[in-house]
PDB file of N, CA and C in Angstrom:
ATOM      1  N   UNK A   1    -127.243 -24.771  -0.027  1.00  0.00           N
ATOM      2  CA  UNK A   1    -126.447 -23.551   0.092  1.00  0.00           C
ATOM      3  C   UNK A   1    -127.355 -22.352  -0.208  1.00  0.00           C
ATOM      4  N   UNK A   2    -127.345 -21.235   0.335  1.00  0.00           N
ATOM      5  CA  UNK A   2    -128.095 -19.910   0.186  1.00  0.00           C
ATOM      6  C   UNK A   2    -127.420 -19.065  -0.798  1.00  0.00           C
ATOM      7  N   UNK A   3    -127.477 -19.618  -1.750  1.00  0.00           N
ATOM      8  CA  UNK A   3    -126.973 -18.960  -3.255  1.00  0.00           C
ATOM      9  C   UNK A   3    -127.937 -17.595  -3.164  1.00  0.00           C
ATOM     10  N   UNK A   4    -128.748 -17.300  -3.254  1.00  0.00           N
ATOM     11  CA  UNK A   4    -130.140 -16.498  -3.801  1.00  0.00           C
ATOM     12  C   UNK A   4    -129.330 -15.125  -2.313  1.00  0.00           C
ATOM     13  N   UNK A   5    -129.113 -15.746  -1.675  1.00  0.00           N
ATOM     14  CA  UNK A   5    -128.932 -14.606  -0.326  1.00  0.00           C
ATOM     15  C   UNK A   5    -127.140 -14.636  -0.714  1.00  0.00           C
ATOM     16  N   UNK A   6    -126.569 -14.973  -1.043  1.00  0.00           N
ATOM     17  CA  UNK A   6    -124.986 -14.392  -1.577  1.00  0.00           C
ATOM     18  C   UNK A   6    -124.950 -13.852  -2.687  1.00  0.00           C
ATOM     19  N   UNK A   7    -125.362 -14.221  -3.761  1.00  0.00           N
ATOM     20  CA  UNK A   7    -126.473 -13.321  -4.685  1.00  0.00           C
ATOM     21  C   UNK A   7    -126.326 -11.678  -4.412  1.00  0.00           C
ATOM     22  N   UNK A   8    -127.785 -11.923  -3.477  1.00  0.00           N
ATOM     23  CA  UNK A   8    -128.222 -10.028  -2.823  1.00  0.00           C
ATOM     24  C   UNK A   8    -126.897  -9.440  -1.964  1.00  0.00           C
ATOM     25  N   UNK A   9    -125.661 -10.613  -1.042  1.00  0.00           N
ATOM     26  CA  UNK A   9    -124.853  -9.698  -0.729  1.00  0.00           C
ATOM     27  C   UNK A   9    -123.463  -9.274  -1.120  1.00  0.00           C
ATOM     28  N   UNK A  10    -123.767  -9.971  -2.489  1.00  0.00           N
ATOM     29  CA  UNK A  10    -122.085  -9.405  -3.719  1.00  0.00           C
ATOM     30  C   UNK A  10    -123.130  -8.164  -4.219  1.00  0.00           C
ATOM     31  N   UNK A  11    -124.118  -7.722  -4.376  1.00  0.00           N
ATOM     32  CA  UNK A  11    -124.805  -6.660  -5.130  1.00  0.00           C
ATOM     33  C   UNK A  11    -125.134  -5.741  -3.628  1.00  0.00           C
ATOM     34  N   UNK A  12    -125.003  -5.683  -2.232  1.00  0.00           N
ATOM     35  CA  UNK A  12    -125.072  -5.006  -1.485  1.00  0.00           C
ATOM     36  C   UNK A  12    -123.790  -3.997  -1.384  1.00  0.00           C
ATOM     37  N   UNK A  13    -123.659  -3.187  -0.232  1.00  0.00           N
ATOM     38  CA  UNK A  13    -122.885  -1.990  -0.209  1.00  0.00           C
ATOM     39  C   UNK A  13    -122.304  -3.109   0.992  1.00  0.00           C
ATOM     40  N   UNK A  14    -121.224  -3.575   1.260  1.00  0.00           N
ATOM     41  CA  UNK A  14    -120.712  -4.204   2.349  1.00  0.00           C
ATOM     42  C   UNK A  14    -119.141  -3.241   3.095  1.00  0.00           C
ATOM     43  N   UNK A  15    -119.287  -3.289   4.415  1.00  0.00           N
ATOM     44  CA  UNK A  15    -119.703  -3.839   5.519  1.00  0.00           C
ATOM     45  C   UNK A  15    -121.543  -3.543   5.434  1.00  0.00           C
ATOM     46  N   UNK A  16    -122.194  -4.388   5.817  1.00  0.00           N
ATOM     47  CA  UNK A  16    -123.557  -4.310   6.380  1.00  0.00           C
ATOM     48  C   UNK A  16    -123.342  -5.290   7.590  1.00  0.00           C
ATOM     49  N   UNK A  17    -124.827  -4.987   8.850  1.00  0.00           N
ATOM     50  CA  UNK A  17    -124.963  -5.252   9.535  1.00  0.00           C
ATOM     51  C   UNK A  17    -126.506  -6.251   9.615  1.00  0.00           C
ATOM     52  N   UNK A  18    -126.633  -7.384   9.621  1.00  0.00           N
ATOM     53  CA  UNK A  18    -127.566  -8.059   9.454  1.00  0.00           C
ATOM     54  C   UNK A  18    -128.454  -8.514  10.674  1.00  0.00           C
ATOM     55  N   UNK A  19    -129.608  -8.351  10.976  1.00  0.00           N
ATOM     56  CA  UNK A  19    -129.930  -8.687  12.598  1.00  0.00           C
ATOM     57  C   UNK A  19    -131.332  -9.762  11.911  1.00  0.00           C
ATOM     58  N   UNK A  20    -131.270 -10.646  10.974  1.00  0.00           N
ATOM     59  CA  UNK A  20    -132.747 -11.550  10.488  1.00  0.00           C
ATOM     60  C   UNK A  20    -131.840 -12.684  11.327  1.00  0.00           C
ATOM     61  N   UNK A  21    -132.480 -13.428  12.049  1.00  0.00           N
ATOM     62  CA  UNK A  21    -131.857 -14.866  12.690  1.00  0.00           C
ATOM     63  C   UNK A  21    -131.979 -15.760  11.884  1.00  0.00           C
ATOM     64  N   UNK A  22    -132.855 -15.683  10.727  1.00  0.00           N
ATOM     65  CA  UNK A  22    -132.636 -16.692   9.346  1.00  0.00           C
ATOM     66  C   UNK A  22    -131.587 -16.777   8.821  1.00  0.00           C
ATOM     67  N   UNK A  23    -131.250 -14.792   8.149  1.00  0.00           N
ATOM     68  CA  UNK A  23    -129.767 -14.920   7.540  1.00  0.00           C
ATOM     69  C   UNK A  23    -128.973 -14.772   8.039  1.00  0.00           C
ATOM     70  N   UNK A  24    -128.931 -15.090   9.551  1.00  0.00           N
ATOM     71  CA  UNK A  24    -127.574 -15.209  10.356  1.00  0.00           C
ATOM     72  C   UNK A  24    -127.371 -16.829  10.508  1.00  0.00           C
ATOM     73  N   UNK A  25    -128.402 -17.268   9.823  1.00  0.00           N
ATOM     74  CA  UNK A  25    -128.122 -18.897   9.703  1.00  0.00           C
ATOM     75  C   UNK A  25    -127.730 -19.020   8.806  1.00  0.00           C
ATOM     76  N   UNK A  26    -128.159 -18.413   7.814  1.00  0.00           N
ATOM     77  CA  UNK A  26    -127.334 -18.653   6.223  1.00  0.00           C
ATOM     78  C   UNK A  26    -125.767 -17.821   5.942  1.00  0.00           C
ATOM     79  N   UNK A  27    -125.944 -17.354   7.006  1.00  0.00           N
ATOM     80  CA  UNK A  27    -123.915 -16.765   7.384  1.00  0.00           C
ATOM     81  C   UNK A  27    -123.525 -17.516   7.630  1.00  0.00           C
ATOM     82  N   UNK A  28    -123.758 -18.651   8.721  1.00  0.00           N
ATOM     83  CA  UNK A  28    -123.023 -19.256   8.679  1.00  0.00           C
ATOM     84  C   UNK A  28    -122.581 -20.123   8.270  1.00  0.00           C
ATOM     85  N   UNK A  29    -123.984 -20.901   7.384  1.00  0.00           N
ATOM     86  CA  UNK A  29    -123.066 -21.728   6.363  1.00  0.00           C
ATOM     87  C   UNK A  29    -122.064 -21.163   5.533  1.00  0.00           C
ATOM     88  N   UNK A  30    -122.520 -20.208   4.928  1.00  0.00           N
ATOM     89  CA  UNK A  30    -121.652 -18.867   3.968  1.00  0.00           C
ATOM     90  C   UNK A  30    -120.241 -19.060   4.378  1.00  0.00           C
ATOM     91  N   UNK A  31    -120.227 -18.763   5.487  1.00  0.00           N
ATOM     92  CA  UNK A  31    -119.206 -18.341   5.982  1.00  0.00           C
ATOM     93  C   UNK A  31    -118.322 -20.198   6.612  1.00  0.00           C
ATOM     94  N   UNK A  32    -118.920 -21.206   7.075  1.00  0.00           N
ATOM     95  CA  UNK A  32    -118.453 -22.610   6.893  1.00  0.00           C
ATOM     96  C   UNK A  32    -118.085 -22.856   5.824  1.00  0.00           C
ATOM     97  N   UNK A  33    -118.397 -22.699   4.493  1.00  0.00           N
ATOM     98  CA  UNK A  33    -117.836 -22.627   3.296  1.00  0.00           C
ATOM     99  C   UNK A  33    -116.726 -21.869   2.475  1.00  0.00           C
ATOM    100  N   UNK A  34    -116.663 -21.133   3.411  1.00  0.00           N
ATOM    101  CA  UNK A  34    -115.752 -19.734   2.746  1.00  0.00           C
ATOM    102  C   UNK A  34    -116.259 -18.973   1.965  1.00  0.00           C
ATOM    103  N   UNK A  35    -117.709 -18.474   1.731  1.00  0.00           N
ATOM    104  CA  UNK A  35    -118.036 -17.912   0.941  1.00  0.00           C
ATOM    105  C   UNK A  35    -117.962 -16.574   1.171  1.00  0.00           C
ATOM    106  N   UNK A  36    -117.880 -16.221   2.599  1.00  0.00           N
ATOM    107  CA  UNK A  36    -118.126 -14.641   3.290  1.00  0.00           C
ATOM    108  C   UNK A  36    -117.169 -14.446   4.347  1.00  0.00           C
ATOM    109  N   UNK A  37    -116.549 -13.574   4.771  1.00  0.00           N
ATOM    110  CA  UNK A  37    -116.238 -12.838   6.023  1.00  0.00           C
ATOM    111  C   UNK A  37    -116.723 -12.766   6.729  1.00  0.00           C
ATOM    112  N   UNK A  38    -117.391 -12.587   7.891  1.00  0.00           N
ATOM    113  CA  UNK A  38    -118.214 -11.784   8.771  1.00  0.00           C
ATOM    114  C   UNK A  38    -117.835 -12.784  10.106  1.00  0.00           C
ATOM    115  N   UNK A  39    -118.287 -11.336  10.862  1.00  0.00           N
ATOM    116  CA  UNK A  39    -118.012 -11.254  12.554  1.00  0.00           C
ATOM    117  C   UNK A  39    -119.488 -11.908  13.220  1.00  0.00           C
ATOM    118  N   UNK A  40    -119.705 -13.017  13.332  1.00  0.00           N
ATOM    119  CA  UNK A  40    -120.940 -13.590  13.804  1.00  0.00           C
ATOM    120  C   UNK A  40    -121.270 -13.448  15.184  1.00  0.00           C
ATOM    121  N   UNK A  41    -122.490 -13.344  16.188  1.00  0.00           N
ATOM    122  CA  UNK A  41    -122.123 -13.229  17.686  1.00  0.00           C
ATOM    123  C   UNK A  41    -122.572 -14.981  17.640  1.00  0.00           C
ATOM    124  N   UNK A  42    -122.524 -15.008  19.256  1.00  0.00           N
ATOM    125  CA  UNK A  42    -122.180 -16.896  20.157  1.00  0.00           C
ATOM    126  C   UNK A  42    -124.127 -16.747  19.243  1.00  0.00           C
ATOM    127  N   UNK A  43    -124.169 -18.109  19.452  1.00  0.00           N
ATOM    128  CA  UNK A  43    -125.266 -18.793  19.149  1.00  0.00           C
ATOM    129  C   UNK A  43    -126.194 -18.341  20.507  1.00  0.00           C
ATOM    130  N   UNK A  44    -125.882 -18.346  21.283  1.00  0.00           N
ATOM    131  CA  UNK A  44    -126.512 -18.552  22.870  1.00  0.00           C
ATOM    132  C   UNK A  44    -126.700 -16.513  22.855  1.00  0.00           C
ATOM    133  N   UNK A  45    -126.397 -15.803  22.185  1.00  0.00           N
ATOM    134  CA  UNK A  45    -126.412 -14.305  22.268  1.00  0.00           C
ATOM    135  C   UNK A  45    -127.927 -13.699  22.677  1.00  0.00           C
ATOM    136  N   UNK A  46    -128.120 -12.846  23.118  1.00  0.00           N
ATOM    137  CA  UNK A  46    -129.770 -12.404  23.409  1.00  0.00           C
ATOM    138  C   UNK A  46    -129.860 -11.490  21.757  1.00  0.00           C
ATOM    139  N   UNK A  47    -128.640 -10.675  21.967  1.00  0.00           N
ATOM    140  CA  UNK A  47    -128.640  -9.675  20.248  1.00  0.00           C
ATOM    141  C   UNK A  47    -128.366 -10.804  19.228  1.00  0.00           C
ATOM    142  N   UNK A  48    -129.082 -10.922  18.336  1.00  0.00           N
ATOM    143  CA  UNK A  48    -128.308 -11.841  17.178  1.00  0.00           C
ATOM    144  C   UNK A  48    -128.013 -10.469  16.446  1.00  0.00           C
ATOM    145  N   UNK A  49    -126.494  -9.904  15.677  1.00  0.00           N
ATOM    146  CA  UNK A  49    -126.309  -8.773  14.525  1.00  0.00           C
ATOM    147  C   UNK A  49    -125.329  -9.457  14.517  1.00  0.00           C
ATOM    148  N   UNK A  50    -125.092  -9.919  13.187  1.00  0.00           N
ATOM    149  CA  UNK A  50    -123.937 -10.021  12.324  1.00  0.00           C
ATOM    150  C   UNK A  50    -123.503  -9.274  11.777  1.00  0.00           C
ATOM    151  N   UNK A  51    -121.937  -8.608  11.195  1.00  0.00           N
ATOM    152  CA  UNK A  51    -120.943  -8.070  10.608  1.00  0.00           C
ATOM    153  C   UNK A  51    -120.783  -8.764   8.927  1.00  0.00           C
ATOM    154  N   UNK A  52    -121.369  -8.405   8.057  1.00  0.00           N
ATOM    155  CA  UNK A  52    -121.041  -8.816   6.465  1.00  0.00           C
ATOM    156  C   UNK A  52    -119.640  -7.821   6.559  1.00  0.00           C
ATOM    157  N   UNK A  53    -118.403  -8.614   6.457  1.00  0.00           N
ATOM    158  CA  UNK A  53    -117.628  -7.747   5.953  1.00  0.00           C
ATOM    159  C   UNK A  53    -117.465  -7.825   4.577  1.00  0.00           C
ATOM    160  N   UNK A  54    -117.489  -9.143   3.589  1.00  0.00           N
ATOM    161  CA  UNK A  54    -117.164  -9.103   2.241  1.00  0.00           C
ATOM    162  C   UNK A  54    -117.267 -10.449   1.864  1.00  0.00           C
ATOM    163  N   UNK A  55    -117.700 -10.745   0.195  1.00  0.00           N
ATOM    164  CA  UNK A  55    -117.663 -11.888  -0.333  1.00  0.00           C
ATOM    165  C   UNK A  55    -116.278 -12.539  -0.466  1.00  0.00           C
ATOM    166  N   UNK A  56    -115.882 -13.363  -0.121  1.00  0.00           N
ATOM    167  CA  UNK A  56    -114.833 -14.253  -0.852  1.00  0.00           C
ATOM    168  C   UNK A  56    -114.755 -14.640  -2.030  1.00  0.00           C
ATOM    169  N   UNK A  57    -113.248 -14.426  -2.469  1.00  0.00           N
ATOM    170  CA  UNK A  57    -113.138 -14.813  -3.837  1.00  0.00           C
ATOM    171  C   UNK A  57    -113.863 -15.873  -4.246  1.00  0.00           C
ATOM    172  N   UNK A  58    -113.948 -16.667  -3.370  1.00  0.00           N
ATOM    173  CA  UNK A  58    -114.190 -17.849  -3.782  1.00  0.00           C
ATOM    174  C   UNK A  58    -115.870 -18.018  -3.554  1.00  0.00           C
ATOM    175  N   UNK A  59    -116.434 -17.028  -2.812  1.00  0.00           N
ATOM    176  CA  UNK A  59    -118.092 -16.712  -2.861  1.00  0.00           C
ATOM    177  C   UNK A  59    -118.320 -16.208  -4.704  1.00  0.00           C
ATOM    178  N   UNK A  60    -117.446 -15.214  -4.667  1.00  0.00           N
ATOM    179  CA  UNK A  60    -117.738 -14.846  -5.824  1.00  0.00           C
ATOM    180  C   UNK A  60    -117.485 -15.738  -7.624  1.00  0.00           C
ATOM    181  N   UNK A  61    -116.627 -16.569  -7.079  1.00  0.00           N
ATOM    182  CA  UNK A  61    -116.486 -17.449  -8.198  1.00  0.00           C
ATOM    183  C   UNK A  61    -117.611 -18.476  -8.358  1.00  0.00           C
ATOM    184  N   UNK A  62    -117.947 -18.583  -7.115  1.00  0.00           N
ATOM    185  CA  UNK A  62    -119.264 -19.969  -7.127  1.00  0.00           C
ATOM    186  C   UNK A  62    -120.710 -19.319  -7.736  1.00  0.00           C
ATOM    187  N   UNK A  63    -120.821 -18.073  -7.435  1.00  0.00           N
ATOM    188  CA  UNK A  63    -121.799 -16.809  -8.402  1.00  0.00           C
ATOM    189  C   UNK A  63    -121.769 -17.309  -9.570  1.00  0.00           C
ATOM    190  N   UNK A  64    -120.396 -16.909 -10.441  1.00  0.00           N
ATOM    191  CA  UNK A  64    -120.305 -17.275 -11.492  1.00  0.00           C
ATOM    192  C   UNK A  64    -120.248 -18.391 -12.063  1.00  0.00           C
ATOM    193  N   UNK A  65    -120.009 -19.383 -11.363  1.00  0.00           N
ATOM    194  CA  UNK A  65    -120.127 -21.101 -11.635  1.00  0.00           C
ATOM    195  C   UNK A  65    -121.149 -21.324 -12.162  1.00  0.00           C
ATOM    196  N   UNK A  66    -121.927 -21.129 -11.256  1.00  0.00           N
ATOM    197  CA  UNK A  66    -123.517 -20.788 -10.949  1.00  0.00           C
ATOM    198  C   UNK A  66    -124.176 -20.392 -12.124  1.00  0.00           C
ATOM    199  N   UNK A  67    -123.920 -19.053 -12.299  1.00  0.00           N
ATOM    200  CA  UNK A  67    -125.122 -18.174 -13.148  1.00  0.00           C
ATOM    201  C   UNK A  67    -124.380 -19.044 -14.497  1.00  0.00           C
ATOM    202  N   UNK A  68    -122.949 -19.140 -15.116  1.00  0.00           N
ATOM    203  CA  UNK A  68    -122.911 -19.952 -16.217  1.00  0.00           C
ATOM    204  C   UNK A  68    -123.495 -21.118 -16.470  1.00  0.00           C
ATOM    205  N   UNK A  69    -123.974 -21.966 -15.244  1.00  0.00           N
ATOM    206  CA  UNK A  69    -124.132 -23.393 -15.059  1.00  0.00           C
ATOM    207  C   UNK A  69    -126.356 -23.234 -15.232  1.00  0.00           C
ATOM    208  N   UNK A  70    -126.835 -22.378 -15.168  1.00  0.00           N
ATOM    209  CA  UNK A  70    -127.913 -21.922 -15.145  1.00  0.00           C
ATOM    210  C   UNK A  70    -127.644 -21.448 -16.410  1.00  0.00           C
ATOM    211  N   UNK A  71    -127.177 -19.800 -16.888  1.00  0.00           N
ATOM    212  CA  UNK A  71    -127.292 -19.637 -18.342  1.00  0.00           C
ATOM    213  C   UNK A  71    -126.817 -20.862 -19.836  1.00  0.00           C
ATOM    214  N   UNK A  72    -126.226 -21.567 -19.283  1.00  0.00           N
ATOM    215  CA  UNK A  72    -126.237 -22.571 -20.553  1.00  0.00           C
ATOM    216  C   UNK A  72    -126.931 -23.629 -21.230  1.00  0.00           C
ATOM    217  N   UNK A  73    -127.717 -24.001 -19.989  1.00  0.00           N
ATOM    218  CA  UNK A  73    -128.909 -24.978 -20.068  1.00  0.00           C
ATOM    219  C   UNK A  73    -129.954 -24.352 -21.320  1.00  0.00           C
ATOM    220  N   UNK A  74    -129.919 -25.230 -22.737  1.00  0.00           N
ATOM    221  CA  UNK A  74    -130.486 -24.347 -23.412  1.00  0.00           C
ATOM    222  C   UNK A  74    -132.289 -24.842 -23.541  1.00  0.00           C
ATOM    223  N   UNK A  75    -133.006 -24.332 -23.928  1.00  0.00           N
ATOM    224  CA  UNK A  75    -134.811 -24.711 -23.706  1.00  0.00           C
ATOM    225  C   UNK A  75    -134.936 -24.705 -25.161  1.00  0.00           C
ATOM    226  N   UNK A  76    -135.400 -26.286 -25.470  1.00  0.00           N
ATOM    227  CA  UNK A  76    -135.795 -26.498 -26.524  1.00  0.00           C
ATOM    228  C   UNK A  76    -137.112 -26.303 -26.760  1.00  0.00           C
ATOM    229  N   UNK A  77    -138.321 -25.422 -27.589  1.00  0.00           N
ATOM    230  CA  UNK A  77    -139.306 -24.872 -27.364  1.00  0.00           C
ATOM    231  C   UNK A  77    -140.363 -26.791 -27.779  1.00  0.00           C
ATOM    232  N   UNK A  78    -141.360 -26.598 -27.486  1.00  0.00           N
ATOM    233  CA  UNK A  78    -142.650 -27.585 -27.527  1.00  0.00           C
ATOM    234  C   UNK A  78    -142.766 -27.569 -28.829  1.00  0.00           C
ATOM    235  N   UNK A  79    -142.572 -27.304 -29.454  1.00  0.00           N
ATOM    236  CA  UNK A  79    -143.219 -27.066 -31.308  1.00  0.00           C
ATOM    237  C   UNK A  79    -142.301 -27.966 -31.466  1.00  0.00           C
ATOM    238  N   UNK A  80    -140.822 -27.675 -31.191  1.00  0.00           N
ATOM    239  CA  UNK A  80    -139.553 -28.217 -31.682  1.00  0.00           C
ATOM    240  C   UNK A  80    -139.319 -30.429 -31.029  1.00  0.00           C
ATOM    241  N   UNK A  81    -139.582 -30.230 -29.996  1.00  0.00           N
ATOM    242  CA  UNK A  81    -139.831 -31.433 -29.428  1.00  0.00           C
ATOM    243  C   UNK A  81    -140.349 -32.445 -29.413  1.00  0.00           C
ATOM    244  N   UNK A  82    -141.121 -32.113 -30.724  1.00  0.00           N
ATOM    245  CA  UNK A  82    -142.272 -32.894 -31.380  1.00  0.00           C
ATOM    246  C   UNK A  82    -141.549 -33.755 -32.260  1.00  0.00           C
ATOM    247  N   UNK A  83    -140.576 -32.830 -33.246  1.00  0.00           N
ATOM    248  CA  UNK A  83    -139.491 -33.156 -34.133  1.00  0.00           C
ATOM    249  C   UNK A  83    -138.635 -34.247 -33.324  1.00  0.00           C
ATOM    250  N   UNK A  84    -138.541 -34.112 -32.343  1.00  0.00           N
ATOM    251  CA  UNK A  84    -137.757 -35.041 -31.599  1.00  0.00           C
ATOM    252  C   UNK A  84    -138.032 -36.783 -32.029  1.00  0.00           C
ATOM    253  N   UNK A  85    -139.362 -36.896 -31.077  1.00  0.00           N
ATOM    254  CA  UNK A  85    -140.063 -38.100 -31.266  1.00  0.00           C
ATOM    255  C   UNK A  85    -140.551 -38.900 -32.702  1.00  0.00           C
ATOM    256  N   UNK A  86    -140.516 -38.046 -33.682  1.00  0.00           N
ATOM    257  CA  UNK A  86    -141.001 -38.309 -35.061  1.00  0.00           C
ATOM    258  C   UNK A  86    -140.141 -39.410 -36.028  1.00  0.00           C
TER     259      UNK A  86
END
């Protein structure tokens, strides 16, 4: 999933208009998932520009899943780890 690129577009100014044929690939998973809105053109298009209209609630809850599921993991330092094995 393109977490890192739903990420940059809950912190963008949306509607935006996207024309990278990478992240019009990662729309559409986004958007197969329910994570985003947007007006995609046919696959077969000569223009690739996509329409970001907005995150989904449910884009935006997986953010936060996320960044809690990342901030809790706590790092036990090397000094301390030693104590472990002893």
């Amino acid at each position: 999933m393109p977490m890192e690129y739903l990420r940059g577009l809950e912190r963008d100014t949306l509607p935006l208009i996207e024309t990278d044929v990478v992240n019009i690939d990662k729309l559409r998973i986004l958007r197969a998932a329910g994570m985003v809105e947007v007006q995609l053109p046919p696959v077969d298009s000569p223009q690739q520009n996509a329409q970001v209209l907005y995150v989904t609630g449910l884009g935006c809850a997986t953010l936060r899943a996320c960044s809690l599921r990342v901030g809790s993991v706590k790092r036990v330092p090397r000094a301390d780890m030693e104590s472990f094995f002893d």
